[in-house]
PDB file of N, CA and C in Angstrom:
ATOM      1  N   UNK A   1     147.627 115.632  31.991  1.00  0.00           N
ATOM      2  CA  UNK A   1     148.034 115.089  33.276  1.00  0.00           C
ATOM      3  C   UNK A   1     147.255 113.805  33.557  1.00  0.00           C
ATOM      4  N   UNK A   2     147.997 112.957  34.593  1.00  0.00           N
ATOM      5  CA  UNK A   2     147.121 111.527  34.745  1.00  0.00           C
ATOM      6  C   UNK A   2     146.153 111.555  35.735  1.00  0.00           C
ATOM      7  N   UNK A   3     144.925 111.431  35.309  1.00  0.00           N
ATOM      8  CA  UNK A   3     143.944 111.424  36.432  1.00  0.00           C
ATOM      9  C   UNK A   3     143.393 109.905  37.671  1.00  0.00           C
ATOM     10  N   UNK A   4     144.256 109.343  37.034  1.00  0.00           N
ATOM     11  CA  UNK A   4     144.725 107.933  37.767  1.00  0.00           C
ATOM     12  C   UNK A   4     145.579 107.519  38.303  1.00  0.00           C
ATOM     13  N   UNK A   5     145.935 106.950  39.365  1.00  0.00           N
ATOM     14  CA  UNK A   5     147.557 106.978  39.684  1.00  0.00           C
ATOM     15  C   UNK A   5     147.146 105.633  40.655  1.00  0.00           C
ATOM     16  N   UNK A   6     147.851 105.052  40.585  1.00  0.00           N
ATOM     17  CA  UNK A   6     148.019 103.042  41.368  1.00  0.00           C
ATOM     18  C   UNK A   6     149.338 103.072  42.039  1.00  0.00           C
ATOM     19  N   UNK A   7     149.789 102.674  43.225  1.00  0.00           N
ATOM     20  CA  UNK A   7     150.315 102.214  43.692  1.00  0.00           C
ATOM     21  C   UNK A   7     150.431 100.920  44.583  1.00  0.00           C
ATOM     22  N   UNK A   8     151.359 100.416  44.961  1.00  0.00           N
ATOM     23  CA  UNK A   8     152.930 100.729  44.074  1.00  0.00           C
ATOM     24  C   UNK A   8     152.972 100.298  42.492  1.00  0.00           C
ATOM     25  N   UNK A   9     153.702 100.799  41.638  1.00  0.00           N
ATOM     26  CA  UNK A   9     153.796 100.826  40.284  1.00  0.00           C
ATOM     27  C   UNK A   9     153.956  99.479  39.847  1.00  0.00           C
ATOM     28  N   UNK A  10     154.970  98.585  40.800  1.00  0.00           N
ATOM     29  CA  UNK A  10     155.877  97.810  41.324  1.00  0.00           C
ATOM     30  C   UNK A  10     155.950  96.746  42.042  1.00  0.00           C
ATOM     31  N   UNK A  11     155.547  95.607  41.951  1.00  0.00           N
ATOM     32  CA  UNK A  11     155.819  94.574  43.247  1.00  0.00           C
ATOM     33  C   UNK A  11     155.759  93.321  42.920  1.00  0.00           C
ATOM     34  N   UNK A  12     156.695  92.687  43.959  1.00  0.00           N
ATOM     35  CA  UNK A  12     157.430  91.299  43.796  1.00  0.00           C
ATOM     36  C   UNK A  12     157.039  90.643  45.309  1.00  0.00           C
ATOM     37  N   UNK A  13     155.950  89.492  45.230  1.00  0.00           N
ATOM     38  CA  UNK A  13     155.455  88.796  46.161  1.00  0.00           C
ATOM     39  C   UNK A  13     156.049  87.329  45.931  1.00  0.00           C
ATOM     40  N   UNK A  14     155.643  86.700  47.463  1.00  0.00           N
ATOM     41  CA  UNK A  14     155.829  85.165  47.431  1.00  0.00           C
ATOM     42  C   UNK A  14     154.553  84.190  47.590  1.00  0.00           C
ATOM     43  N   UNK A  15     154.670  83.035  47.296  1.00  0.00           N
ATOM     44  CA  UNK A  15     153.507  82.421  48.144  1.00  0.00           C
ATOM     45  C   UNK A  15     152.812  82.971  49.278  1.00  0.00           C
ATOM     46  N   UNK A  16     151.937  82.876  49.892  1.00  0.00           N
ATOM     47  CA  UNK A  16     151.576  83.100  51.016  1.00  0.00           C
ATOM     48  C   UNK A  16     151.567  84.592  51.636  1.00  0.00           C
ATOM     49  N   UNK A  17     152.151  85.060  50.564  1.00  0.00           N
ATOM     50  CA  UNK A  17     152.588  86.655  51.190  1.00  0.00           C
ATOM     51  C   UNK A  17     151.377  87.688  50.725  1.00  0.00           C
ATOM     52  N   UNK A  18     150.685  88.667  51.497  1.00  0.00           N
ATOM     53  CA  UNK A  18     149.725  89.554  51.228  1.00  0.00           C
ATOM     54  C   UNK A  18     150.086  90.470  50.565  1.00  0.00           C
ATOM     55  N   UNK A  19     148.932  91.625  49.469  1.00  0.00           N
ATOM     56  CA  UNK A  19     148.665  92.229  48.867  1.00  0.00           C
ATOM     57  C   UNK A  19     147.990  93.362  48.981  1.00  0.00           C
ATOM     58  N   UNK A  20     148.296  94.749  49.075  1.00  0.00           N
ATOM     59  CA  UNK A  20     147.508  95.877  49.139  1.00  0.00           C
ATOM     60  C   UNK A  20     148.040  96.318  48.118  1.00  0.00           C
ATOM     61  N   UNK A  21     147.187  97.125  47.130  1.00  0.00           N
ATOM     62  CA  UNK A  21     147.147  98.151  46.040  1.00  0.00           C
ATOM     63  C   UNK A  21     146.374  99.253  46.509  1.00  0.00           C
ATOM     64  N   UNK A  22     146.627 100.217  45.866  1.00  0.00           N
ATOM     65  CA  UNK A  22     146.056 101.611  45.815  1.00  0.00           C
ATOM     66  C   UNK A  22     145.581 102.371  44.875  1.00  0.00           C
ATOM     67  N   UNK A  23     144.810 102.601  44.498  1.00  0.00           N
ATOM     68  CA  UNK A  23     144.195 103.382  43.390  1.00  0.00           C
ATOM     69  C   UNK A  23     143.362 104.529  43.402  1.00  0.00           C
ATOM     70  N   UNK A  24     143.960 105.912  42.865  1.00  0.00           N
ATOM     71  CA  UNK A  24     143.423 107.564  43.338  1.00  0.00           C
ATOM     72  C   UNK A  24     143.319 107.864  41.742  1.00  0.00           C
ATOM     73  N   UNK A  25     141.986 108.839  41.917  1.00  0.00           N
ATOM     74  CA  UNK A  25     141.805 109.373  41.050  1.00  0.00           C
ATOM     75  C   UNK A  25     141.553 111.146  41.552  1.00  0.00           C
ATOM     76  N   UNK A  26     141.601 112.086  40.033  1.00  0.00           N
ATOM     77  CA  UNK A  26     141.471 113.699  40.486  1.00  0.00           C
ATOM     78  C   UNK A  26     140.268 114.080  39.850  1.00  0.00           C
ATOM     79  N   UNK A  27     139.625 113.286  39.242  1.00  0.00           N
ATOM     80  CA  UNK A  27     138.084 113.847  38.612  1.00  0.00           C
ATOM     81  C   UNK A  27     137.301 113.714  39.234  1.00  0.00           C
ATOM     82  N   UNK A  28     136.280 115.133  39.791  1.00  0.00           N
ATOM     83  CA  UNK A  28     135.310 115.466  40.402  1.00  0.00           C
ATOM     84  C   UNK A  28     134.303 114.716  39.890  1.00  0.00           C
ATOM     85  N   UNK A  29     134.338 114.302  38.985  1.00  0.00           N
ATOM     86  CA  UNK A  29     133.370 113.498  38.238  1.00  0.00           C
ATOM     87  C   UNK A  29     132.883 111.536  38.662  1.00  0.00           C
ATOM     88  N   UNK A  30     134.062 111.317  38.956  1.00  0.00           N
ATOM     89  CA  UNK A  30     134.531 109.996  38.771  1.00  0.00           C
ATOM     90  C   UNK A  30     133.260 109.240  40.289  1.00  0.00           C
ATOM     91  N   UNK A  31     133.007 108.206  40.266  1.00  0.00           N
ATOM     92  CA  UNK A  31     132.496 107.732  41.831  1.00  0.00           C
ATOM     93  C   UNK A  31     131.941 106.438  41.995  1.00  0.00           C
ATOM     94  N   UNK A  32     133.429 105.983  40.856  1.00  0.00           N
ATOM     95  CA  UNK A  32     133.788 104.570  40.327  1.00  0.00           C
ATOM     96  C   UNK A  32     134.731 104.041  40.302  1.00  0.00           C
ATOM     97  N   UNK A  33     135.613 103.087  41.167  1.00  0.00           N
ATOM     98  CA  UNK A  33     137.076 102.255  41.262  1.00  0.00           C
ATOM     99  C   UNK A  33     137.181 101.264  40.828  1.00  0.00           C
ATOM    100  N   UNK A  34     137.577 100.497  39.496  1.00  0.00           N
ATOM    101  CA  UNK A  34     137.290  99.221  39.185  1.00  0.00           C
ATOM    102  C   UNK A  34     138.848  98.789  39.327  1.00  0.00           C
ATOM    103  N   UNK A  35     138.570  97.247  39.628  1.00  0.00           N
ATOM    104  CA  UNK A  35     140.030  96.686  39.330  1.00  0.00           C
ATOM    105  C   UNK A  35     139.965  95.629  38.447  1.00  0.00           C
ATOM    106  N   UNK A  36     140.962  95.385  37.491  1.00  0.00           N
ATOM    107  CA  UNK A  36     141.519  94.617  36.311  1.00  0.00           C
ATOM    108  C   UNK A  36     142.272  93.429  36.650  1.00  0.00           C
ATOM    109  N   UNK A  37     142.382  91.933  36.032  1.00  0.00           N
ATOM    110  CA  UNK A  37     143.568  91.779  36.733  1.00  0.00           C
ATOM    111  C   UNK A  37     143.681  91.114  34.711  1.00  0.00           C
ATOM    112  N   UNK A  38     145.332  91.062  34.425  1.00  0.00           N
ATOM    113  CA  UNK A  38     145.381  90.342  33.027  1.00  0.00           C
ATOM    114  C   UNK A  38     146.756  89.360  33.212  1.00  0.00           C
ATOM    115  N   UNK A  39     146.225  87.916  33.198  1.00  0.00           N
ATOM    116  CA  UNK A  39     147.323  87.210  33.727  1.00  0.00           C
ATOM    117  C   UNK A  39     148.040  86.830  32.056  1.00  0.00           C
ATOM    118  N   UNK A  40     149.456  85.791  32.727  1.00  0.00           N
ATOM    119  CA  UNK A  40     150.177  85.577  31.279  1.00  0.00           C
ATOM    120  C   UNK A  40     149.435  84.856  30.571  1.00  0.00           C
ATOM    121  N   UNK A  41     148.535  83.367  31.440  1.00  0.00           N
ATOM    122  CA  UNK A  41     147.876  82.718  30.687  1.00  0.00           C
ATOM    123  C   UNK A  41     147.028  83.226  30.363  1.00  0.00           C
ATOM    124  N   UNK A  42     146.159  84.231  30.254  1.00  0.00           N
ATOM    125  CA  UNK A  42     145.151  84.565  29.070  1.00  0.00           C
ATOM    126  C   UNK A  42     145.014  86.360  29.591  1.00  0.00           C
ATOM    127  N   UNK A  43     145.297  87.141  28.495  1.00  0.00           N
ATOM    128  CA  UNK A  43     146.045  88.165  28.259  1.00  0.00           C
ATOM    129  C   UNK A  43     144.537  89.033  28.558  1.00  0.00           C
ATOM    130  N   UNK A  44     142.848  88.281  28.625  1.00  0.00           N
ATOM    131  CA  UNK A  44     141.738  89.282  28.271  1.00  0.00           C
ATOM    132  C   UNK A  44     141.718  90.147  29.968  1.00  0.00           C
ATOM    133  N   UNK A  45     141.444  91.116  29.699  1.00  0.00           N
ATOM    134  CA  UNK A  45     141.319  91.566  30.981  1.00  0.00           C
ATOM    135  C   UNK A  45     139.738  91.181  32.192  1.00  0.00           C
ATOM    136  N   UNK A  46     140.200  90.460  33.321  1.00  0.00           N
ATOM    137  CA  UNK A  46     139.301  90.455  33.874  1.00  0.00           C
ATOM    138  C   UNK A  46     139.114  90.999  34.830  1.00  0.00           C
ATOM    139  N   UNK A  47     138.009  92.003  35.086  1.00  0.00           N
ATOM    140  CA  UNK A  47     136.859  92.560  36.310  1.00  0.00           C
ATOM    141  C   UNK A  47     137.239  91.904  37.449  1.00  0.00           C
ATOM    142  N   UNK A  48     138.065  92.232  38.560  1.00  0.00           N
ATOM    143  CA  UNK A  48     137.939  91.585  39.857  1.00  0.00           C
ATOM    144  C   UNK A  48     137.038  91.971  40.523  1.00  0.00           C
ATOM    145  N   UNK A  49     136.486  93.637  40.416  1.00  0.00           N
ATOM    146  CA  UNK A  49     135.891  94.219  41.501  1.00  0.00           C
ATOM    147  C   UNK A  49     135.674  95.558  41.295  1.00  0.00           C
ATOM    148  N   UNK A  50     134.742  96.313  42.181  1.00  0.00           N
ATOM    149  CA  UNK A  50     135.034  97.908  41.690  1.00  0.00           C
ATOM    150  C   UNK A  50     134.548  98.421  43.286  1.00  0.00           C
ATOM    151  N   UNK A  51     134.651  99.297  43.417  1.00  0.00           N
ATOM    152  CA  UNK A  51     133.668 100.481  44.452  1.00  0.00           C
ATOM    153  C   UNK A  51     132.735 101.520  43.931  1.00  0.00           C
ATOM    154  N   UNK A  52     131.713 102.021  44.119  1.00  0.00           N
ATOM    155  CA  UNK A  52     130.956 102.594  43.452  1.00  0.00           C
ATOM    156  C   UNK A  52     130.832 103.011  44.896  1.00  0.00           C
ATOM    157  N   UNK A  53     131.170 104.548  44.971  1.00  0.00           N
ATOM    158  CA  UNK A  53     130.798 105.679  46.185  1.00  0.00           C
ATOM    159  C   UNK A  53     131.565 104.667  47.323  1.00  0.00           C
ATOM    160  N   UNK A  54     131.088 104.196  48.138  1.00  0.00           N
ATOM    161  CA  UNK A  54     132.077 103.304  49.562  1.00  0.00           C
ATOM    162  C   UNK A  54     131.339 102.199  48.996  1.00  0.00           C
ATOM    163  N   UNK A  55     130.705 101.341  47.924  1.00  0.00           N
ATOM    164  CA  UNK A  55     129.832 100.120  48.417  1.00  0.00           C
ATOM    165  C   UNK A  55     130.687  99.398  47.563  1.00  0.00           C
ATOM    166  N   UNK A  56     131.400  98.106  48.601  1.00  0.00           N
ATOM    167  CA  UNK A  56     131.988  97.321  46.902  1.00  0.00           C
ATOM    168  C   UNK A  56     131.138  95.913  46.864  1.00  0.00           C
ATOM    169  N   UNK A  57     132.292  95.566  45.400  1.00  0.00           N
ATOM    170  CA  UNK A  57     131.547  94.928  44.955  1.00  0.00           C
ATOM    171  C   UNK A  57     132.400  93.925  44.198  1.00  0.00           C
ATOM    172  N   UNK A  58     132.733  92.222  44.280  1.00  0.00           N
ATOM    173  CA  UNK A  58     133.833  91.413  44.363  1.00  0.00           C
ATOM    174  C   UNK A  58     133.423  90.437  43.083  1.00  0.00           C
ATOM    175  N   UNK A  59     133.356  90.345  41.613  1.00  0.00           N
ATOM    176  CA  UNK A  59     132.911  89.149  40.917  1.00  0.00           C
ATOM    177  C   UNK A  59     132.969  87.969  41.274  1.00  0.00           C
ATOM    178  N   UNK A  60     132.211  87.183  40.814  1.00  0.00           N
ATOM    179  CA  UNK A  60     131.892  85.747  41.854  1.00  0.00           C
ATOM    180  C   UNK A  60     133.285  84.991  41.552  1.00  0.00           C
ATOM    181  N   UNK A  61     134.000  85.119  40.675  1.00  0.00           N
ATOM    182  CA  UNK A  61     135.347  83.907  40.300  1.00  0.00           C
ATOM    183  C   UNK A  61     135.973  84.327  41.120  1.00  0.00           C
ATOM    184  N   UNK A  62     136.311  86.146  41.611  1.00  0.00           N
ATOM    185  CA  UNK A  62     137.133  86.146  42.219  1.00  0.00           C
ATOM    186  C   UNK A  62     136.937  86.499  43.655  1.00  0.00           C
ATOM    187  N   UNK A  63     135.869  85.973  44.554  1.00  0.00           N
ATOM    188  CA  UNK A  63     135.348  85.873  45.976  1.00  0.00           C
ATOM    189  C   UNK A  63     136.370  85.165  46.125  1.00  0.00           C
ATOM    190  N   UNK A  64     136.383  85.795  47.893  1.00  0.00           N
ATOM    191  CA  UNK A  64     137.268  84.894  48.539  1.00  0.00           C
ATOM    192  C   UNK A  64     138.655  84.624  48.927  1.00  0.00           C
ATOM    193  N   UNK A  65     139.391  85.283  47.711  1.00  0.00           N
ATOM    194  CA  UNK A  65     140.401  85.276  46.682  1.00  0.00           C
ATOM    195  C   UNK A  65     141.151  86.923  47.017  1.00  0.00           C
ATOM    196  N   UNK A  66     140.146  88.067  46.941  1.00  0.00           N
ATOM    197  CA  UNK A  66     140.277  89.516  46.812  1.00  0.00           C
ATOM    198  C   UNK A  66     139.302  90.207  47.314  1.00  0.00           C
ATOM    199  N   UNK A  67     139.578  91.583  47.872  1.00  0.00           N
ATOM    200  CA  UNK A  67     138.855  91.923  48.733  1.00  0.00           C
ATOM    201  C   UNK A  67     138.901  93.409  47.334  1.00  0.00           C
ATOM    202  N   UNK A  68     137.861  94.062  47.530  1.00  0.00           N
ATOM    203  CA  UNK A  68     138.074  95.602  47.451  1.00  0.00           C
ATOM    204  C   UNK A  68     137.306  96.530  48.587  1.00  0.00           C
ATOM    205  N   UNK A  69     138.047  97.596  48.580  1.00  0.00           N
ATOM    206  CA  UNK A  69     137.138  98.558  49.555  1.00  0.00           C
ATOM    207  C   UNK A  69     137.428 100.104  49.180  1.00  0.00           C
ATOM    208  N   UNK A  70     137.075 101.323  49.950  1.00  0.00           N
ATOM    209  CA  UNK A  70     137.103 102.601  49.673  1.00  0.00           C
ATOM    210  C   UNK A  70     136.508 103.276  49.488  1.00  0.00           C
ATOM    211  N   UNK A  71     136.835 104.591  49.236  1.00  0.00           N
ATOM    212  CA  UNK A  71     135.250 105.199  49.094  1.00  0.00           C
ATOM    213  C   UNK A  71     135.926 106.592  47.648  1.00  0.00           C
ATOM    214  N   UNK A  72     135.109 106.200  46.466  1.00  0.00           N
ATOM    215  CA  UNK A  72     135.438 107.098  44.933  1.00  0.00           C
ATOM    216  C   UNK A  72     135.603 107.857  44.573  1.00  0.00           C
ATOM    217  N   UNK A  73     134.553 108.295  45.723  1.00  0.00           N
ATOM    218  CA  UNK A  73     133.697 109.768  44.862  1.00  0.00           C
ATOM    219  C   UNK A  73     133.934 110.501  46.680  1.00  0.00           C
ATOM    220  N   UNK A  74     134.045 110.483  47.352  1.00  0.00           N
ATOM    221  CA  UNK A  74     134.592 112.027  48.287  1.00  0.00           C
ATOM    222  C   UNK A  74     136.384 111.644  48.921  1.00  0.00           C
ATOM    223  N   UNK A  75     136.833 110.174  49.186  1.00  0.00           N
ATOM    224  CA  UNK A  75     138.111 110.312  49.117  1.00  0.00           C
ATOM    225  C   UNK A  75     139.115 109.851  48.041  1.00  0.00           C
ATOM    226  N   UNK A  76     138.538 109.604  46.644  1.00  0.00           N
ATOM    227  CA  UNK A  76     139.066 109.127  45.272  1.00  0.00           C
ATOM    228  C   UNK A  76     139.770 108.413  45.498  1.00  0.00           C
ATOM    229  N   UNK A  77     139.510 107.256  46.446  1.00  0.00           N
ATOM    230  CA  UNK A  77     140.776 106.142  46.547  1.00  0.00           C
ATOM    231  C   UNK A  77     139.923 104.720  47.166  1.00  0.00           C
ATOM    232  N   UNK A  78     140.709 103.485  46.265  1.00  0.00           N
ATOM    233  CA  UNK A  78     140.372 102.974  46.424  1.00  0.00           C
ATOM    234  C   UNK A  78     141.129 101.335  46.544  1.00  0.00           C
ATOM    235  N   UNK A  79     141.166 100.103  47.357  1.00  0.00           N
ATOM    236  CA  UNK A  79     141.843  99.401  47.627  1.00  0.00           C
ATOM    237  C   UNK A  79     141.528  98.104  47.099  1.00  0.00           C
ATOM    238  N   UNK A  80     143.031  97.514  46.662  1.00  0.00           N
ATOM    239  CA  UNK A  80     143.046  96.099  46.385  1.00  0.00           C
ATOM    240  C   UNK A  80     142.924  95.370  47.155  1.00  0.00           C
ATOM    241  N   UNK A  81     142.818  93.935  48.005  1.00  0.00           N
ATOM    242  CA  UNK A  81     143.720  93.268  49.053  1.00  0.00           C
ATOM    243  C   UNK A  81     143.939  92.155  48.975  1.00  0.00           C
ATOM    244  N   UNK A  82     144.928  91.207  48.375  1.00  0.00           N
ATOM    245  CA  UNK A  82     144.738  89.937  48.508  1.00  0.00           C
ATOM    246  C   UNK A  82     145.234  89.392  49.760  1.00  0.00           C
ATOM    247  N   UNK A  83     144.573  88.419  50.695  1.00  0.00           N
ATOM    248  CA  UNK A  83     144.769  88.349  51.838  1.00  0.00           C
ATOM    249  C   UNK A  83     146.403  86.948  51.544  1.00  0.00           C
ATOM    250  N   UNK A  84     146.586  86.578  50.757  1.00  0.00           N
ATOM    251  CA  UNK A  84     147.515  85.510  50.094  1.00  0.00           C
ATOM    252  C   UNK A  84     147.461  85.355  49.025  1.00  0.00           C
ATOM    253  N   UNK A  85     148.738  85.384  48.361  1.00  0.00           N
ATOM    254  CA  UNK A  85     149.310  85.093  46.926  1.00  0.00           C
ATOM    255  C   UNK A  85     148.722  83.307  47.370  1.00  0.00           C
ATOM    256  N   UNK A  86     147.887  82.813  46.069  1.00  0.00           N
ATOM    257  CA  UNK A  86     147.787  81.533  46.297  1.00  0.00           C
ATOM    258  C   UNK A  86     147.642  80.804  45.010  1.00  0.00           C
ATOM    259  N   UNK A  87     147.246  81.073  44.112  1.00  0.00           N
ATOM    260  CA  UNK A  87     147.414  80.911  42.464  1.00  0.00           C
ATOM    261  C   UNK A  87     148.365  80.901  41.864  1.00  0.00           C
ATOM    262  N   UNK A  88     148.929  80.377  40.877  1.00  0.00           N
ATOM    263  CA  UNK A  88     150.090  81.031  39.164  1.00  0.00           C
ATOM    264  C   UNK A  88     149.284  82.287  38.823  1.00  0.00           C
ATOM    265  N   UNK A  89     147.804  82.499  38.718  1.00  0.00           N
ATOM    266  CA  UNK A  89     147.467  82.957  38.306  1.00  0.00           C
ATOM    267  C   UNK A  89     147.446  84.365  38.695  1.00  0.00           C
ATOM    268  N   UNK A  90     147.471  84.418  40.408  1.00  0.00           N
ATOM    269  CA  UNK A  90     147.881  85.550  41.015  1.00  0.00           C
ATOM    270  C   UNK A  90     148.876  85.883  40.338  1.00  0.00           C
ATOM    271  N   UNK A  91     149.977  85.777  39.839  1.00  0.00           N
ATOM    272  CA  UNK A  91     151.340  86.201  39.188  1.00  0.00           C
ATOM    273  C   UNK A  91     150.535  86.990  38.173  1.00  0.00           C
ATOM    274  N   UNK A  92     150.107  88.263  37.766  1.00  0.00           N
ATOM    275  CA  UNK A  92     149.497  89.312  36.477  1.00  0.00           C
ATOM    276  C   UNK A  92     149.298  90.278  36.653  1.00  0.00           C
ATOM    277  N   UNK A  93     149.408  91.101  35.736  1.00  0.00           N
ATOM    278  CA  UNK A  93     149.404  92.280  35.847  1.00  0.00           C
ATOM    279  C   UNK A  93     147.884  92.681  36.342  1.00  0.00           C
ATOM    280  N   UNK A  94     148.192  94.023  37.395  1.00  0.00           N
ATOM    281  CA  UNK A  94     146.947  95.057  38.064  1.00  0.00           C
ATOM    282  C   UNK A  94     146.615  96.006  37.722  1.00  0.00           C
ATOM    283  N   UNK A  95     145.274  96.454  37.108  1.00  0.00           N
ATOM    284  CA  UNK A  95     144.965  97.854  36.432  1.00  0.00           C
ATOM    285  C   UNK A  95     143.525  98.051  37.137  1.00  0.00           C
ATOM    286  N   UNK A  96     143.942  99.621  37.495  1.00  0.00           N
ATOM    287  CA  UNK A  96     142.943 100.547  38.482  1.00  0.00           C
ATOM    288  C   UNK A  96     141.818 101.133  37.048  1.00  0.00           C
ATOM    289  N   UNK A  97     140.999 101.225  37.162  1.00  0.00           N
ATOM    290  CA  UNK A  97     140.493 102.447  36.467  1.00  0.00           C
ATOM    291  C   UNK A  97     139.298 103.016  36.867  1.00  0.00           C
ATOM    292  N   UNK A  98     139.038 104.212  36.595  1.00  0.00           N
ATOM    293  CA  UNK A  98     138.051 105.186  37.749  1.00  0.00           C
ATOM    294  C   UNK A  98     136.959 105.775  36.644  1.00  0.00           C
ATOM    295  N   UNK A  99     135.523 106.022  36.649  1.00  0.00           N
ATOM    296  CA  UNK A  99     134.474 106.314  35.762  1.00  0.00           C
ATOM    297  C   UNK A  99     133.670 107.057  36.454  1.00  0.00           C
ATOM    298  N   UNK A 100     132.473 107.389  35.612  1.00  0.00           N
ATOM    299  CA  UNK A 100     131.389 107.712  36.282  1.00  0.00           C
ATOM    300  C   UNK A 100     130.180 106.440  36.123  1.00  0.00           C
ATOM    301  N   UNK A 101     129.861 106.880  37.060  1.00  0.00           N
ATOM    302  CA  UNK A 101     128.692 105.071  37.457  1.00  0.00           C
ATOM    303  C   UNK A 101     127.443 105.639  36.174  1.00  0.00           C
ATOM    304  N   UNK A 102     127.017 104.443  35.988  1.00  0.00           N
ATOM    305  CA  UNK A 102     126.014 104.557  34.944  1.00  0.00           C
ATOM    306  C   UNK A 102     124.818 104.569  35.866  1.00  0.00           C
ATOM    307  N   UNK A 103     123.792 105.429  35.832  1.00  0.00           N
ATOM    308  CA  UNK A 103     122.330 105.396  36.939  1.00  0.00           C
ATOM    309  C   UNK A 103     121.274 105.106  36.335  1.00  0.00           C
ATOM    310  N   UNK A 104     120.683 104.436  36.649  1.00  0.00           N
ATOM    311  CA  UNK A 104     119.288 104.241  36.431  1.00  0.00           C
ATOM    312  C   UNK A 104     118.425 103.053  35.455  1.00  0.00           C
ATOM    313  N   UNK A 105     118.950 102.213  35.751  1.00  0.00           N
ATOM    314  CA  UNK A 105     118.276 101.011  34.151  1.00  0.00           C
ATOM    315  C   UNK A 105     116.883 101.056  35.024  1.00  0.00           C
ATOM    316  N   UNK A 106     116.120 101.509  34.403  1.00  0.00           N
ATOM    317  CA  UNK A 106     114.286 101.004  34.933  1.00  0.00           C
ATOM    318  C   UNK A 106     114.120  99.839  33.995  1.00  0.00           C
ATOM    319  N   UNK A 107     113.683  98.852  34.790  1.00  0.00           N
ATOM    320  CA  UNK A 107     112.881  97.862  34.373  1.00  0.00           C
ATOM    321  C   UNK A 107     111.782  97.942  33.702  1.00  0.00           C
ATOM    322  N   UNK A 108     111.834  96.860  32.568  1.00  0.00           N
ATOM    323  CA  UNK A 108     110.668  97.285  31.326  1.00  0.00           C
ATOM    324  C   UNK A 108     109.155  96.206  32.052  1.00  0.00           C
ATOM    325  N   UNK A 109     107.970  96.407  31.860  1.00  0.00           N
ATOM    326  CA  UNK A 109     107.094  95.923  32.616  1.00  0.00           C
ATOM    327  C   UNK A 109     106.843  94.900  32.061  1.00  0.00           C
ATOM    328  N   UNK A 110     106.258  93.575  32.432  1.00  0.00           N
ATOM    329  CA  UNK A 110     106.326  92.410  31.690  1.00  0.00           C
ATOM    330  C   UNK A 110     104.938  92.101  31.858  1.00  0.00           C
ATOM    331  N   UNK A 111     104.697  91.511  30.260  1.00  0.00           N
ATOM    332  CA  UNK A 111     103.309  91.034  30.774  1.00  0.00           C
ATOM    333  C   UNK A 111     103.091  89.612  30.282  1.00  0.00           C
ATOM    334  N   UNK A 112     102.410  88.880  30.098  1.00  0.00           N
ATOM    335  CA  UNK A 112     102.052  87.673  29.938  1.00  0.00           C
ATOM    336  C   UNK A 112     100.387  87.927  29.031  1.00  0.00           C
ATOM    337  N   UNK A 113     101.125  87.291  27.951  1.00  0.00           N
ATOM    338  CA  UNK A 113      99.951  86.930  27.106  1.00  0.00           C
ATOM    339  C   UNK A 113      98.647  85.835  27.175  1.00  0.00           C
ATOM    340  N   UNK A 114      97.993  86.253  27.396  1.00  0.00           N
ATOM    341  CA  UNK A 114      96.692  84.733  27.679  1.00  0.00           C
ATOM    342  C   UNK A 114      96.603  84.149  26.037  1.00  0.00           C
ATOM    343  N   UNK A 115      96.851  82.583  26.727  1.00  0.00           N
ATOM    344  CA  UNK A 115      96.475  82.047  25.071  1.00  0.00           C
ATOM    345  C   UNK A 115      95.483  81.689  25.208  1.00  0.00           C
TER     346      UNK A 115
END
């Protein structure tokens, strides 16, 4: 069964016209929402954003541009928003995907050598 599910599957915008997506997940596990975006001109997938528990979090190219919000891990859902279609580039495909957050990088201690 799919433990991911995006809505709408589906959609046909204009200039100027706004954007909400939806993205649910069913793993007790999960308390991670990332969003994808992969346009025609270059097919690599890029990181717009994710939620981790309610806190999001927007990559710097695409500030400004896209909002995310929601909360992962107690209502498994989580939101796209573009406040305006304003790019070609806006024209690409949207992919949700849901994880478990990675915890804990401790910092290694640094020292400085006397010459």
């Amino acid at each position: 069964t799919d433990k991911v599910h995006q809505t709408p599957t589906a959609i046909l915008k204009g200039p100027e016209d706004k954007v909400n997506l939806t993205c649910s997940h069913t793993d007790q596990r999960y308390d991670r929402i990332l969003w994808y975006q992969q346009s025609a001109q270059n097919t690599a997938l890029k990181l717009i954003g994710y939620v981790r528990f309610t806190s999001p979090t927007v990559e710097d190219s695409f500030k400004g541009r896209f909002d995310v919000s929601g909360d992962a891990a107690a209502n498994k859902m989580a939101y796209l928003h573009f406040p305006k279609v304003t790019e070609a580039e806006d024209s690409a495909v949207y992919f949700c995907a849901a994880s478990e957050a990675q915890c804990c990088t401790i910092p290694s201690l640094l020292y400085k050598n006397p010459l």
